[in-house]
N, C-alpha and C. Protein backbone atom coordinates (compact mmCIF):
# COMPACT_ATOMS: atom_id res chain seq x y z
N UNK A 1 -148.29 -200.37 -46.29
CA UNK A 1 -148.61 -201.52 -47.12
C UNK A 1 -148.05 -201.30 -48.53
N UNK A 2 -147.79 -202.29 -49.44
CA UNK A 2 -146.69 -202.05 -50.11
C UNK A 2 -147.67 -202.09 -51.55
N UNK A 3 -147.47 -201.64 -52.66
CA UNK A 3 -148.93 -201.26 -53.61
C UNK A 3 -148.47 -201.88 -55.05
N UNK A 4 -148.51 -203.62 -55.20
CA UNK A 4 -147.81 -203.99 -56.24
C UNK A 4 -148.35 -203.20 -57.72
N UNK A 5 -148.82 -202.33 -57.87
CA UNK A 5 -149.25 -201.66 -59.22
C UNK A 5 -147.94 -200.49 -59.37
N UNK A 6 -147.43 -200.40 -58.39
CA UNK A 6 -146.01 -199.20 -58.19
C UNK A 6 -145.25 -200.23 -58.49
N UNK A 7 -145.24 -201.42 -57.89
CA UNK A 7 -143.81 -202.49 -58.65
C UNK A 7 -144.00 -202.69 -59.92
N UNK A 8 -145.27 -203.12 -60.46
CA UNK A 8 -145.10 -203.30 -61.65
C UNK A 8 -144.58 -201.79 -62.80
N UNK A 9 -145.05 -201.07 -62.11
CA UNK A 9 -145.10 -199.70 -63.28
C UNK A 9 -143.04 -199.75 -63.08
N UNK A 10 -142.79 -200.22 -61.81
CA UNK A 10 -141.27 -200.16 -61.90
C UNK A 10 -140.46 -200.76 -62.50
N UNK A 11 -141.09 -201.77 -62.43
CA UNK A 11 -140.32 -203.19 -63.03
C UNK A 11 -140.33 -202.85 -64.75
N UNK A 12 -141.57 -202.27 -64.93
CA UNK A 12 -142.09 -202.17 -66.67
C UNK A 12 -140.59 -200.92 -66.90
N UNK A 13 -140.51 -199.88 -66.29
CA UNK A 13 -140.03 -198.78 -66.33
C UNK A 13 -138.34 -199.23 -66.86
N UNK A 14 -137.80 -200.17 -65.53
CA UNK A 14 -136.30 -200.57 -65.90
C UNK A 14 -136.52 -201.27 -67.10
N UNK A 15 -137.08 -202.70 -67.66
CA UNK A 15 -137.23 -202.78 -68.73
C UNK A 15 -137.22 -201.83 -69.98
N UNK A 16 -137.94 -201.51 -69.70
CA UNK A 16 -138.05 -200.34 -70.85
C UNK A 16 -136.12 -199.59 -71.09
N UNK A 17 -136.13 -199.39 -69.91
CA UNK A 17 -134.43 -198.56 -69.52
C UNK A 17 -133.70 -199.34 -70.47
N UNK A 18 -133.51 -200.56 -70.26
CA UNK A 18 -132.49 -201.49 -70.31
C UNK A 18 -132.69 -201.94 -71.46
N UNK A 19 -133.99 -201.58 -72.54
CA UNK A 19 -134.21 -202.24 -73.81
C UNK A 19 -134.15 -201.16 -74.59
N UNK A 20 -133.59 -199.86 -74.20
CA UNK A 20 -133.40 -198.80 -75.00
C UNK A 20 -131.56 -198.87 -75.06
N UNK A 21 -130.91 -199.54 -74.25
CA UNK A 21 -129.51 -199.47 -74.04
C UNK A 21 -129.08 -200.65 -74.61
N UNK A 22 -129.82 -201.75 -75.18
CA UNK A 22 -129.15 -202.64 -76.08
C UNK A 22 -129.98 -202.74 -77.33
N UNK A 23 -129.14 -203.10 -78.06
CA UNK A 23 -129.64 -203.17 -79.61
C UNK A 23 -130.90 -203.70 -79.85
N UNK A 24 -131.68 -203.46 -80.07
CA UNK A 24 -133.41 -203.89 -81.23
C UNK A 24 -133.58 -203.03 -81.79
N UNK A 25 -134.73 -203.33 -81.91
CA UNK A 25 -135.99 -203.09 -82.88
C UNK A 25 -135.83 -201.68 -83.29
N UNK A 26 -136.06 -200.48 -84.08
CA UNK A 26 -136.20 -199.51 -84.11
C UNK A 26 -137.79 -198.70 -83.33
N UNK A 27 -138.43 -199.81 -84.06
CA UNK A 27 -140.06 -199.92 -83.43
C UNK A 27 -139.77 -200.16 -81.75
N UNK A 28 -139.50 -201.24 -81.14
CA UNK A 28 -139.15 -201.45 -79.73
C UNK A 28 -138.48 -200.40 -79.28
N UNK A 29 -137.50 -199.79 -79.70
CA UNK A 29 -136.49 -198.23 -78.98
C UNK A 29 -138.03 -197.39 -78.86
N UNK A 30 -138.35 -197.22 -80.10
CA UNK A 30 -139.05 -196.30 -80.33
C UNK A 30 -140.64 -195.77 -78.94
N UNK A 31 -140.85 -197.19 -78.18
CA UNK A 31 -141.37 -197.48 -77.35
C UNK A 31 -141.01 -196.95 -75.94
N UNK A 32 -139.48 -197.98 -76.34
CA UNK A 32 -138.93 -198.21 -74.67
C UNK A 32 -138.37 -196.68 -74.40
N UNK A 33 -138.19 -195.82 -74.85
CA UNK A 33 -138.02 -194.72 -74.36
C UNK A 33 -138.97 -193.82 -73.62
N UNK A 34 -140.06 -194.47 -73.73
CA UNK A 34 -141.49 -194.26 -72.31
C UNK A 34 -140.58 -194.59 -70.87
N UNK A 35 -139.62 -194.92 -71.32
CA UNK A 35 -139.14 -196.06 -69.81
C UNK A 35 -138.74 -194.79 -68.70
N UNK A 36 -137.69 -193.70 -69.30
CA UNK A 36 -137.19 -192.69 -68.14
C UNK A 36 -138.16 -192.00 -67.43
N UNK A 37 -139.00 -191.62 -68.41
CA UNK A 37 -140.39 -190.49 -67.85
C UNK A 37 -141.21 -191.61 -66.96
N UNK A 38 -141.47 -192.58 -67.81
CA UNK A 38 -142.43 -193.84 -66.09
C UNK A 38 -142.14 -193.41 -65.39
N UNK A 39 -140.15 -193.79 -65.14
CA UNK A 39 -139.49 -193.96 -63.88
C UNK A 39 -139.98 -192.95 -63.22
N UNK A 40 -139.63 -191.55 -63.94
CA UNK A 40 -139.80 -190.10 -62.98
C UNK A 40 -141.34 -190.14 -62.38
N UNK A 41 -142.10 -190.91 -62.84
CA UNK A 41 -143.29 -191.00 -62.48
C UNK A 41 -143.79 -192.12 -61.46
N UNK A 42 -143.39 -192.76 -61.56
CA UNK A 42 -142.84 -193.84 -60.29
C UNK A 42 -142.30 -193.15 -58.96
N UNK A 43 -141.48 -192.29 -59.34
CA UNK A 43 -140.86 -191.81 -58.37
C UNK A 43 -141.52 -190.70 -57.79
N UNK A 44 -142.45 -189.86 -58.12
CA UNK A 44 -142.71 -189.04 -57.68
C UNK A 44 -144.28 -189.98 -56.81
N UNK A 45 -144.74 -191.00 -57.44
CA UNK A 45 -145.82 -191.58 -56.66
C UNK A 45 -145.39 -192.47 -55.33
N UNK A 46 -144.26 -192.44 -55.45
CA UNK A 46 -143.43 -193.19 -54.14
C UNK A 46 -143.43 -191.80 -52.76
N UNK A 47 -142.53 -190.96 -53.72
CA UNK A 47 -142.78 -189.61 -52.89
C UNK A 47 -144.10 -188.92 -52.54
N UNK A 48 -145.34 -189.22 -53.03
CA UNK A 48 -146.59 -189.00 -52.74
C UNK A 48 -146.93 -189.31 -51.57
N UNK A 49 -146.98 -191.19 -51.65
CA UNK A 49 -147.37 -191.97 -50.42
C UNK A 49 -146.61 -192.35 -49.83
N UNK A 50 -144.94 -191.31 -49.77
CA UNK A 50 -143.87 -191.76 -48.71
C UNK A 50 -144.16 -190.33 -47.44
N UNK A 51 -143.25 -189.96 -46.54
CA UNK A 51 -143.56 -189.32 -45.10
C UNK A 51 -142.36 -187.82 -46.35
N UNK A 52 -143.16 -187.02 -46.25
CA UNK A 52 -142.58 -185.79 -47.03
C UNK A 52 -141.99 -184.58 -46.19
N UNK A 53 -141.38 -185.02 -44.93
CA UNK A 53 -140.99 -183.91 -43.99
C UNK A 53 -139.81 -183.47 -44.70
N UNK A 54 -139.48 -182.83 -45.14
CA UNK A 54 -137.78 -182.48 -45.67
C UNK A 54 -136.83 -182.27 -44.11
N UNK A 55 -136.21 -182.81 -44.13
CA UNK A 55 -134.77 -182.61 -43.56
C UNK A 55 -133.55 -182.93 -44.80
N UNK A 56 -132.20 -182.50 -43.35
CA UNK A 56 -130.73 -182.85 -43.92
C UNK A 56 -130.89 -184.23 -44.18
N UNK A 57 -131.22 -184.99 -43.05
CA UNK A 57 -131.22 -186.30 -43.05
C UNK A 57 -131.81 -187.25 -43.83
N UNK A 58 -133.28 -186.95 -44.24
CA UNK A 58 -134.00 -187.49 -45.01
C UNK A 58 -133.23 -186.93 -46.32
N UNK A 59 -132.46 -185.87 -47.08
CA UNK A 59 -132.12 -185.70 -48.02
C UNK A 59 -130.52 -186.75 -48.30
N UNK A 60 -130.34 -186.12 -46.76
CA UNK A 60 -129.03 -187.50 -47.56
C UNK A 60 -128.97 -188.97 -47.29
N UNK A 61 -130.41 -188.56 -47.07
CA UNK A 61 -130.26 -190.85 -47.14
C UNK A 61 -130.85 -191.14 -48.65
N UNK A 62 -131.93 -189.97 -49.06
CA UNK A 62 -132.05 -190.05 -50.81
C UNK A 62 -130.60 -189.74 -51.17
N UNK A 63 -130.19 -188.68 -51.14
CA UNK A 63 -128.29 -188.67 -51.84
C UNK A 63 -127.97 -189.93 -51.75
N UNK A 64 -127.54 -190.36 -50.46
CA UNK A 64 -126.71 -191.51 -50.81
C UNK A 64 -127.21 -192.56 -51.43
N UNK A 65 -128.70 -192.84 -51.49
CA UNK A 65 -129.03 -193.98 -52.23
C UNK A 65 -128.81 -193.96 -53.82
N UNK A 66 -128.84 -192.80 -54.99
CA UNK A 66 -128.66 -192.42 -55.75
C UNK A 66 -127.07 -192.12 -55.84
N UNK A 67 -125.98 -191.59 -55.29
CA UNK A 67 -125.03 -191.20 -55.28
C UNK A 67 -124.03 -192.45 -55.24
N UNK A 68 -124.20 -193.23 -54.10
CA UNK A 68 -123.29 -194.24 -54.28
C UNK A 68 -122.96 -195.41 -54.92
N UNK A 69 -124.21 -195.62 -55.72
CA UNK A 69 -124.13 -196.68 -56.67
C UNK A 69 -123.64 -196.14 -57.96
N UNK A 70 -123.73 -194.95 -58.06
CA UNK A 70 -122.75 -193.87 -58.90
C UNK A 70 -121.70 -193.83 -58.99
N UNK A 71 -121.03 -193.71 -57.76
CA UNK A 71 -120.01 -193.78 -57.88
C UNK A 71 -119.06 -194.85 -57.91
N UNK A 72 -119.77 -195.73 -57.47
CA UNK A 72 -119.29 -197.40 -57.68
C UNK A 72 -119.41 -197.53 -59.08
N UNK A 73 -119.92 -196.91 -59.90
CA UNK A 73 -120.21 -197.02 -61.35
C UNK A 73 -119.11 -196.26 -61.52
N UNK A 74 -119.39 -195.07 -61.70
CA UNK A 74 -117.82 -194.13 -61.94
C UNK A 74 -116.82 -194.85 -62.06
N UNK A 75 -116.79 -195.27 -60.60
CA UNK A 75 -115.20 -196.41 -60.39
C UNK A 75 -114.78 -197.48 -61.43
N UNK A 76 -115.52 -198.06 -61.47
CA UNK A 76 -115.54 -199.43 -62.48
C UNK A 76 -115.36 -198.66 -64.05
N UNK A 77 -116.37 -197.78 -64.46
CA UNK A 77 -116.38 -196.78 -66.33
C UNK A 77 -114.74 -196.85 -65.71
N UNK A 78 -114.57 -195.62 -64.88
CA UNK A 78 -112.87 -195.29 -65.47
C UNK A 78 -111.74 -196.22 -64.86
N UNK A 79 -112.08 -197.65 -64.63
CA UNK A 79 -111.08 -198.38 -64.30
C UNK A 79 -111.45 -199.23 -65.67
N UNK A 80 -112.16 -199.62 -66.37
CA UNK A 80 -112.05 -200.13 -67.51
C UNK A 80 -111.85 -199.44 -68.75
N UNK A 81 -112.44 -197.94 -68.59
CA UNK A 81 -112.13 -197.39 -70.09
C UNK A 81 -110.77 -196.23 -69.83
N UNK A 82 -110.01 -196.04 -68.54
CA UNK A 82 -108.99 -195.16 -68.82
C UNK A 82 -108.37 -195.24 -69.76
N UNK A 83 -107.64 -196.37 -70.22
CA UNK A 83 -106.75 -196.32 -71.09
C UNK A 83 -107.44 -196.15 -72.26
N UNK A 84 -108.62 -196.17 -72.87
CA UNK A 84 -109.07 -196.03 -74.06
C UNK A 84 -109.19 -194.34 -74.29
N UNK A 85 -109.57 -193.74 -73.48
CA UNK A 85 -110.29 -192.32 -73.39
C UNK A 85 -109.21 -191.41 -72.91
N UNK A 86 -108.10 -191.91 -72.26
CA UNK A 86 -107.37 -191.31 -71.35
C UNK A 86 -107.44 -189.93 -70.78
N UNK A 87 -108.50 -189.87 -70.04
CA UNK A 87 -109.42 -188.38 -69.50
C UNK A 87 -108.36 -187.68 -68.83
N UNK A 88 -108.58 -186.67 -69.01
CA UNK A 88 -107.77 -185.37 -67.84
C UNK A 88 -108.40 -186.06 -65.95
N UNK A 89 -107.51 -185.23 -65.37
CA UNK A 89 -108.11 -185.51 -63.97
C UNK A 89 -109.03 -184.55 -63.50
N UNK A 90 -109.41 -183.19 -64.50
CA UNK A 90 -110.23 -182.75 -64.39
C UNK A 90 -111.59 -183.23 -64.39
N UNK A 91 -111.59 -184.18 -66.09
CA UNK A 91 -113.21 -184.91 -66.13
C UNK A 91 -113.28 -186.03 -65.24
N UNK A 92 -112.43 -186.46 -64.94
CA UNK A 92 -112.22 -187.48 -64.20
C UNK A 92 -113.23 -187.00 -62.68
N UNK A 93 -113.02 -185.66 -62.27
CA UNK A 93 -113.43 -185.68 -61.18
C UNK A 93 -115.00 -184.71 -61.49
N UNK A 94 -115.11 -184.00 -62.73
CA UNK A 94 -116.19 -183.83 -62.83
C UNK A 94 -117.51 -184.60 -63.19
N UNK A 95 -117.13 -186.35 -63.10
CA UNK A 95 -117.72 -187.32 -63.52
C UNK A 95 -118.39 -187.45 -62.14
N UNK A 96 -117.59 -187.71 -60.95
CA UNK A 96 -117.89 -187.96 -59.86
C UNK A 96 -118.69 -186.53 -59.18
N UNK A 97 -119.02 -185.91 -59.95
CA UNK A 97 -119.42 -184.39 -59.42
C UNK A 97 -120.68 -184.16 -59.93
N UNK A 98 -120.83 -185.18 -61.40
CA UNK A 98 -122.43 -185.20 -62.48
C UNK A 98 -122.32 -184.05 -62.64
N UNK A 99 -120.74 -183.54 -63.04
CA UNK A 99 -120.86 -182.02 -63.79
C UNK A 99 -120.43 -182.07 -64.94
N UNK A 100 -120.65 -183.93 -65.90
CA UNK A 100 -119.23 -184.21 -66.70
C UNK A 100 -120.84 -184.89 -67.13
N UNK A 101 -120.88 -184.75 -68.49
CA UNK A 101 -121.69 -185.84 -69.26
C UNK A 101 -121.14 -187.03 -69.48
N UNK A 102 -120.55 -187.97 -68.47
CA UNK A 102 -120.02 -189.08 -68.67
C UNK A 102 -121.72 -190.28 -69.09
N UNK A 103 -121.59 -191.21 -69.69
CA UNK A 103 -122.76 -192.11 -70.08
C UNK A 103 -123.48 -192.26 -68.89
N UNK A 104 -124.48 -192.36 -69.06
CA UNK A 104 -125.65 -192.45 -67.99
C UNK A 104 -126.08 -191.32 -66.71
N UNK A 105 -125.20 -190.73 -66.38
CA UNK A 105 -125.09 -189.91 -65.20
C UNK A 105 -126.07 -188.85 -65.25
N UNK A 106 -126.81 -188.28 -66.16
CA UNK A 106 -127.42 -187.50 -66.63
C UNK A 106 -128.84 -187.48 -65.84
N UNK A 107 -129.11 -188.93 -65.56
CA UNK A 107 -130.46 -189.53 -64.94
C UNK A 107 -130.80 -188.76 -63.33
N UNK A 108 -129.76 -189.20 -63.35
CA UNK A 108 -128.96 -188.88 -61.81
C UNK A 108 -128.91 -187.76 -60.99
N UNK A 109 -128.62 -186.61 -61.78
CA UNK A 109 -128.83 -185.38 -61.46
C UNK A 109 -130.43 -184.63 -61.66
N UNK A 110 -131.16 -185.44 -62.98
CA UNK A 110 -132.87 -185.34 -62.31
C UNK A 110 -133.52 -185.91 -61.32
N UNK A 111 -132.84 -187.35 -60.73
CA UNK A 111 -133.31 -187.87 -59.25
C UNK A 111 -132.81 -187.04 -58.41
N UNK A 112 -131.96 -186.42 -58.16
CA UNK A 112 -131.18 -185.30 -57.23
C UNK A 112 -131.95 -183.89 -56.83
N UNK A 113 -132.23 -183.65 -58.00
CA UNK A 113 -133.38 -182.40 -58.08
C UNK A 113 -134.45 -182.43 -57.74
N UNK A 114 -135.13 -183.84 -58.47
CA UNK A 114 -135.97 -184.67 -57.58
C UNK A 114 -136.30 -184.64 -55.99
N UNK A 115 -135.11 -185.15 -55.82
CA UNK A 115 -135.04 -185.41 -54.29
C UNK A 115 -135.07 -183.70 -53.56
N UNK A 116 -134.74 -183.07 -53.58
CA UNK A 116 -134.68 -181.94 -52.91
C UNK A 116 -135.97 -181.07 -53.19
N UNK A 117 -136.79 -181.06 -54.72
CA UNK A 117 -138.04 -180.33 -54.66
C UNK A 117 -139.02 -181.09 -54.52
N UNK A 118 -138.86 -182.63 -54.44
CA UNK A 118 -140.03 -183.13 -54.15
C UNK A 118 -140.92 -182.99 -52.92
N UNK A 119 -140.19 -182.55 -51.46
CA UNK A 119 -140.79 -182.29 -50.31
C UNK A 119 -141.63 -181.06 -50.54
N UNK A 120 -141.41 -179.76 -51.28
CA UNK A 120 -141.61 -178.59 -51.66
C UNK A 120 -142.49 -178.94 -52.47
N UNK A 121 -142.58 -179.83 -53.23
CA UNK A 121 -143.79 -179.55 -54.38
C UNK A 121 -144.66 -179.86 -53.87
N UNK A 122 -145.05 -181.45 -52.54
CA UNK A 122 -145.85 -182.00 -52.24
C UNK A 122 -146.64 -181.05 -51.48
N UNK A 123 -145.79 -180.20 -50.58
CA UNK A 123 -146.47 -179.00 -50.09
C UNK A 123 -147.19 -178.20 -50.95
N UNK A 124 -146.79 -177.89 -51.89
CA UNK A 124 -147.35 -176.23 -52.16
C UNK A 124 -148.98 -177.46 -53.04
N UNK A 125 -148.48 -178.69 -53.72
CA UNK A 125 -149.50 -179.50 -54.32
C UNK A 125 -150.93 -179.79 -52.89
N UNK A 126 -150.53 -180.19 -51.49
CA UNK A 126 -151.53 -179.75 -50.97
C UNK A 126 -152.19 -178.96 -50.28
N UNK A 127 -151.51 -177.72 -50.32
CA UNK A 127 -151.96 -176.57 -50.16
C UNK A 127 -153.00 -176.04 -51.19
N UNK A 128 -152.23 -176.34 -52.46
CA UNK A 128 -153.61 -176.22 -53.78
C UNK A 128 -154.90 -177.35 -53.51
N UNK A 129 -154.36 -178.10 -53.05
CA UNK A 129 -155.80 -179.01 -53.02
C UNK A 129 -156.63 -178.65 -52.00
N UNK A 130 -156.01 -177.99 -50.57
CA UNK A 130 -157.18 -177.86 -49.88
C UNK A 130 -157.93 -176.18 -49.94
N UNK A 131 -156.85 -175.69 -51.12
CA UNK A 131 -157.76 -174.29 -51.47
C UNK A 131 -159.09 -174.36 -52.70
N UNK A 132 -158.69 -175.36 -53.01
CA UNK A 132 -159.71 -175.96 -54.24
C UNK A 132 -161.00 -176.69 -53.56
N UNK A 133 -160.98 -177.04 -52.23
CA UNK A 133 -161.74 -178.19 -51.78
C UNK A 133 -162.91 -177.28 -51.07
């Protein structure tokens, strides 16, 4: 069953994202930068009340959901800003690797980390709970 208090905290979260990446308020930035940490917090309550078996499989269907809209991003940054920046083909490919501080990508590699210790944390988190209980 689907728990609209997780949509809203999501919905609030991208807002927040998206009102720190265009120009206001100093006061409003000053706010909307609650927005990344929500998210991570969003996300880990998804991973709470989602099925926490770790596999390959379950990891790369999180990869690819995170990864490929990345790189569709990638694609588009260096098909519009090559000629401004004119990158080596080194950063070029360390962009696509999130080994390159290209704009935004940064996020990306904490959902990644995310994704791989979150099965591990949920464990060892109820293992503490039923030694506490």
């Amino acid at each position: 069953m689907r728990d609209s208090s997780i949509d809203f905290l999501r919905t609030l979260g991208l807002c927040l994202v998206t009102l720190v990446h265009v120009n206001t308020l100093y006061s409003v930035s000053l706010l909307a930068y609650f927005g990344v940490p929500l998210m991570v917090f969003v996300s880990a309550l998804c991973v709470k009340s989602s099925d926490t078996s770790f596999s390959l499989k379950t990891f790369g269907h999180r990869a690819s959901r995170l990864l490929i809209p990345m790189w569709i991003f990638q694609t588009l940054y260096w098909l519009i800003f090559y000629k401004l920046e004119t990158p080596s083909l080194y950063t070029i490919i360390q962009s696509y690797a999130l080994l390159d501080l290209t704009p935004y990508t940064w996020i990306i590699r904490v959902f990644l980390i995310l994704a791989c210790l979150s099965p591990l944390l949920v464990r060892i988190a109820n293992r503490l709970n039923h030694i506490h209980i």
